[in-house]
Protein backbone atom coordinates (compact mmCIF):
# COMPACT_ATOMS: atom_id res chain seq x y z
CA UNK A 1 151.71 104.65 65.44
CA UNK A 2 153.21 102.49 63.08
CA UNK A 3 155.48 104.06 60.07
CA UNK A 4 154.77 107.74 61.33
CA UNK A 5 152.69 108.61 58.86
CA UNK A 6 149.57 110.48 59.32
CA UNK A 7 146.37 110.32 57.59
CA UNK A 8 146.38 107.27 56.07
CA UNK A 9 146.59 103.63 57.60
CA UNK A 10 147.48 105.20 61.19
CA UNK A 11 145.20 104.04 63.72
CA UNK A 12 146.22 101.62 66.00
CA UNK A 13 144.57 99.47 68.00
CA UNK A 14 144.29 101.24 71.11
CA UNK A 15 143.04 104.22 68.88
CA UNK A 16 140.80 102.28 67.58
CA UNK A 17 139.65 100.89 70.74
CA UNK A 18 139.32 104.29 72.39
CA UNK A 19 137.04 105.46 69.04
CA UNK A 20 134.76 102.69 69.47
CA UNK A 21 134.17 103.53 73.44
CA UNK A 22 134.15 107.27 72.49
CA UNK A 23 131.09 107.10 70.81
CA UNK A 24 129.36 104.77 72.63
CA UNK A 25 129.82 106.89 76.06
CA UNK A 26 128.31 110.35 75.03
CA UNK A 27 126.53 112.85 76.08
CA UNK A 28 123.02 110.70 75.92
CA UNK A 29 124.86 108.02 77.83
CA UNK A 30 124.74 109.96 80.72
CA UNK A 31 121.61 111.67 80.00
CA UNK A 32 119.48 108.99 78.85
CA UNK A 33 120.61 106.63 80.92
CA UNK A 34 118.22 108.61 84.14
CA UNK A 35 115.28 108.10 81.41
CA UNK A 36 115.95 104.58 80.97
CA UNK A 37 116.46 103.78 84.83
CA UNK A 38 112.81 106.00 85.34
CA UNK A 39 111.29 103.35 82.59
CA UNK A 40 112.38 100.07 83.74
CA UNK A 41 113.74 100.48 87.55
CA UNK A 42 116.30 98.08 88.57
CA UNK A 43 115.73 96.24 86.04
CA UNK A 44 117.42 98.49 84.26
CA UNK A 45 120.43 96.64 84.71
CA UNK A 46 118.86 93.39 82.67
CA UNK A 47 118.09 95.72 79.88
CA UNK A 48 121.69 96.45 79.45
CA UNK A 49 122.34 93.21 79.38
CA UNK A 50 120.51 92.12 76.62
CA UNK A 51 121.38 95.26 74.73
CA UNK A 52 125.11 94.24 75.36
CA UNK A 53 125.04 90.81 73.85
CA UNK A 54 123.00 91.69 70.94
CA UNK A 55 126.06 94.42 70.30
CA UNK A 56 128.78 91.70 70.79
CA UNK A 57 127.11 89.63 68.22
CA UNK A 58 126.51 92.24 65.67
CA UNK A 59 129.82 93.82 66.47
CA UNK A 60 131.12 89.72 66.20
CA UNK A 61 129.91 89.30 62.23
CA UNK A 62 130.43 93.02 61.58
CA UNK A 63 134.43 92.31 62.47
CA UNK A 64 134.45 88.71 60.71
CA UNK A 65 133.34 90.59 57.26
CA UNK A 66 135.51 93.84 57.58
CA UNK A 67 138.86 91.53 58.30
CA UNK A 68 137.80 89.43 55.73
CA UNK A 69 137.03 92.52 53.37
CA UNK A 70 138.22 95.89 54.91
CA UNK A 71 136.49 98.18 52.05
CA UNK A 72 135.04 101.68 52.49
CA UNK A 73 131.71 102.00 53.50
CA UNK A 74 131.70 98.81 55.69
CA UNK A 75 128.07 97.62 56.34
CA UNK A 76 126.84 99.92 53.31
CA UNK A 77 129.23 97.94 51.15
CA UNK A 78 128.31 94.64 52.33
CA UNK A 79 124.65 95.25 52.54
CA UNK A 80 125.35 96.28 48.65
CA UNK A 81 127.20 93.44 47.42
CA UNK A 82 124.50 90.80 49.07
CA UNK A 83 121.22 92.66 49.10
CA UNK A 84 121.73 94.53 45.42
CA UNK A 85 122.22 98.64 45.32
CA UNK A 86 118.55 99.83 46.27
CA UNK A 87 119.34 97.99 50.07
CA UNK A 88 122.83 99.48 50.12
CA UNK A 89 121.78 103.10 48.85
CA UNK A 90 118.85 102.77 51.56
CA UNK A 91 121.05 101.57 54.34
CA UNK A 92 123.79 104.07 53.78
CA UNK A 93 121.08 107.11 54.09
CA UNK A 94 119.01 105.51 56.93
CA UNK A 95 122.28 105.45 58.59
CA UNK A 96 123.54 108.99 57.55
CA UNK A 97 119.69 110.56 58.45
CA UNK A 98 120.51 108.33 61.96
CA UNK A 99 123.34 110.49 62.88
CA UNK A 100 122.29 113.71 61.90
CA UNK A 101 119.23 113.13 64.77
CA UNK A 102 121.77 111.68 66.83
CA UNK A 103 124.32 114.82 66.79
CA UNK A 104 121.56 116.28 67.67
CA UNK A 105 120.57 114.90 70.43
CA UNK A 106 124.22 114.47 71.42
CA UNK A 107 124.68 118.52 71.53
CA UNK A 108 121.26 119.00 73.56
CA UNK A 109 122.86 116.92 76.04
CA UNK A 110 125.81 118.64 76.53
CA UNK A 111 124.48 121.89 76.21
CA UNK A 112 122.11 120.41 79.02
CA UNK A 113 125.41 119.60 81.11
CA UNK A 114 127.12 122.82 80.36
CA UNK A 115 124.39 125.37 81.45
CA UNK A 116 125.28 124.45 84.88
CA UNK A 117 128.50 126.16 84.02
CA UNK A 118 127.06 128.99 81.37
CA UNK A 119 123.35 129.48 83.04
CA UNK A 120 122.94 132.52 80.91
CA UNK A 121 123.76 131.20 77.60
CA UNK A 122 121.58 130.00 74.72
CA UNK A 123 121.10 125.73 75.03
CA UNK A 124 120.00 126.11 71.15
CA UNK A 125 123.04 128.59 70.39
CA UNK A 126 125.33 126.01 72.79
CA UNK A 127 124.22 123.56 71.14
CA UNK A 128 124.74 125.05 67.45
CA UNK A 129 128.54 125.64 68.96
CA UNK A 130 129.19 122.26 69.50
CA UNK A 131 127.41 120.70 66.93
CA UNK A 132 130.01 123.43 64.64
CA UNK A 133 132.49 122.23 66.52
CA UNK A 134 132.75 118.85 66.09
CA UNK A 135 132.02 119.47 62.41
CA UNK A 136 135.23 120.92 62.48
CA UNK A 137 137.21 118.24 64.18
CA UNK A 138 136.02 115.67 61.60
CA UNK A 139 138.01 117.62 58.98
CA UNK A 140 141.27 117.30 60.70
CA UNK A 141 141.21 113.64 59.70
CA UNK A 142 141.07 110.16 60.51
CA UNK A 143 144.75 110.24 62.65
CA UNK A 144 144.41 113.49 64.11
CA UNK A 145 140.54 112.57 64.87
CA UNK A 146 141.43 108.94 66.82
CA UNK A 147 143.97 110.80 68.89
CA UNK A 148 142.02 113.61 70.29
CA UNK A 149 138.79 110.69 70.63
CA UNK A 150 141.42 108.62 72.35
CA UNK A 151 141.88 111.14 74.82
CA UNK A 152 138.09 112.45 75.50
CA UNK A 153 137.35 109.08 75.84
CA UNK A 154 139.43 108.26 78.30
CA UNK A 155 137.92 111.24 80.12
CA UNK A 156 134.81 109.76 79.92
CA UNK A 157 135.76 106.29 80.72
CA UNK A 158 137.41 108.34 84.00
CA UNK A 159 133.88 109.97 84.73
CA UNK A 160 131.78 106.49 84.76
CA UNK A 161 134.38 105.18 86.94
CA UNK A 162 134.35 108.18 89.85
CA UNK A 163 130.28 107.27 89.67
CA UNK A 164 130.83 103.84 90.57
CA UNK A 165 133.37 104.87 92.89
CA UNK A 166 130.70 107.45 94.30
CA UNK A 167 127.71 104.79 94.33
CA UNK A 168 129.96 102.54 96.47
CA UNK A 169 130.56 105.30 98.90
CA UNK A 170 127.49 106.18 98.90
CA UNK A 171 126.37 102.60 99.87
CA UNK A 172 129.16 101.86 102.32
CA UNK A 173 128.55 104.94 104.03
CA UNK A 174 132.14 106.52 103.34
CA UNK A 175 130.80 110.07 102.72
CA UNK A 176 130.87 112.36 105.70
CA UNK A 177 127.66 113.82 106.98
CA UNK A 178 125.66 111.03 104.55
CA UNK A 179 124.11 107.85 105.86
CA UNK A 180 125.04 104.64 104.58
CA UNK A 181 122.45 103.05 101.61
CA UNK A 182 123.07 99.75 102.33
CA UNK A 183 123.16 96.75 99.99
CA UNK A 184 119.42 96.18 101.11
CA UNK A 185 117.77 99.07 99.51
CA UNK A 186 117.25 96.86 96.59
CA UNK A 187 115.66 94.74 98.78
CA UNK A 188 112.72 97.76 99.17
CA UNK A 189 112.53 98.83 95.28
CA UNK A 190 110.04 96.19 92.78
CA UNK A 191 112.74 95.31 90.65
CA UNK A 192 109.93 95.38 87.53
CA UNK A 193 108.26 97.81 88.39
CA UNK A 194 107.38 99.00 84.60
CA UNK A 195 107.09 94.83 83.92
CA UNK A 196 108.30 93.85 80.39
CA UNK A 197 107.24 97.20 79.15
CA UNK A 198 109.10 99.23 81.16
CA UNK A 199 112.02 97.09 80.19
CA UNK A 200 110.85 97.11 76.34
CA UNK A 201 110.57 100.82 76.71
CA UNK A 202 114.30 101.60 78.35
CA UNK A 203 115.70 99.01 75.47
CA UNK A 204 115.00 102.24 73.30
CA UNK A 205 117.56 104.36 75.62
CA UNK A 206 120.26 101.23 76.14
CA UNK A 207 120.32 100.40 72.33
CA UNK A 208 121.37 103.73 71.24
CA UNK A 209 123.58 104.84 74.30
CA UNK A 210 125.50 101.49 72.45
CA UNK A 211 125.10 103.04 68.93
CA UNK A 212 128.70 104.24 67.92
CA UNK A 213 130.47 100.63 67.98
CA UNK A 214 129.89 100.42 64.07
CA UNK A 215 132.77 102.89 63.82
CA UNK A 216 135.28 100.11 64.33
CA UNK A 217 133.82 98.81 60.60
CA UNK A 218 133.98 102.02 59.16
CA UNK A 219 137.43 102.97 59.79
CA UNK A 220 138.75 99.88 58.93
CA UNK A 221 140.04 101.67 55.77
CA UNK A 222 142.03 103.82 58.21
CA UNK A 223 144.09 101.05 60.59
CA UNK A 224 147.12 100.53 60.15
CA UNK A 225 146.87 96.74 59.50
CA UNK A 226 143.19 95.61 59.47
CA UNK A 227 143.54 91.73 59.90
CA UNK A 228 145.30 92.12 63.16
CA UNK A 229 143.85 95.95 64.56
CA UNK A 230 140.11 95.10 63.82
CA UNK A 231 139.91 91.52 66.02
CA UNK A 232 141.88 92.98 68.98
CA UNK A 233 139.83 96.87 68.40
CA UNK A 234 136.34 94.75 68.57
């Protein structure tokens, strides 16, 4: 972690790395993801697509201006300095309102998830908890807070890969007692079956599951040496 100091210019790469995955794979990944698969079908998997290169090239130019200008506030900043204060001031609340909703939505989730576990317990009160809880894990700072994200995410990351792991098995046949999918069920689904709707329609689920990659910009104030951490974090 660099000169062993903590709080200030301390996360690394890989921290960084792990942030930026962190958010993006939440509780609403999981969750939405079944809404956005009932919208568009198998073409689900298209939608993703798209939604994945228009985040590489926003996540591209947002990394080219915070290297070349790692300043608090990343897009806020920039969206100050070229579009005058109104557009910065505007973009910094839209933002701000944007994750507010999104905790949210984030702590029904999991509360959702965690009732399997606590069926008598409150999903508004569970999901107060959390939403108090993560509050509080903001606070412990930008080092402490890219360690512990480091490690959820790589629970998470863990998670998506035992359901590919399971899908495969699943298709192959390699669970006991469970008939083999086969590779040709595809075959029997429409692949469009919502047509360019449904598609439009699930682009609403994919784009934010991928909202949380802007954090690489705004902790560029926080890595340890910006020109080199950002390129290799994005």
């Amino acid at each position: 972690m660099g000169n062993g100091k903590t709080g200030e210019k301390g996360i690394s790469t890989f921290h960084l790395t792990m942030l930026g995955l962190g958010t993006i794979v939440g509780g609403s990944f999981f969750l939405g993801s079944g809404v956005a698969i009932q919208a568009a079908g198998p073409s689900i998997l298209l939608s993703f697509i798209l939604g994945g290169l228009l985040v590489y090239i926003i996540l591209y130019a947002l990394s080219e201006m915070t290297v070349a200008d790692p300043v608090p506030g990343s897009f806020r900043t920039y969206a100050e300095r070229s579009l005058g204060r109104s557009v910065g001031f505007i973009t910094g609340w839209v933002y701000w309102v944007g994750l507010i909703l999104a905790m949210s939505s984030e702590s029904i989730a999991a509360s959702t998830f965690l009732r399997e576990w606590f069926p008598s317990f409150s999903e508004v009160a569970m999901g107060m908890l959390i939403i108090v809880g993560i509050t509080l894990l903001n606070l412990l700072g930008a080092d402490y807070l890219s360690k512990l994200e480091s490690g959820l995410a790589a629970v998470k990351l863990l998670a998506i890969v035992g359901f590919i792991v399971i899908g495969l098995a699943l298709i192959a046949g390699w669970i006991p007692g469970t008939p083999a999918a086969g590779g040709g069920e595809l075959q029997n689904e429409a692949w469009f079956p919502g047509g360019i709707a449904g598609i439009a329609g699930s682009m609403l689920i994919v784009m934010f599951s991928y909202s949380g990659f802007e954090v690489i910009g705004l902790a560029a104030s926080e890595v340890e040496n910006p020109k080199k951490t950002i390129p290799r974090g994005h």
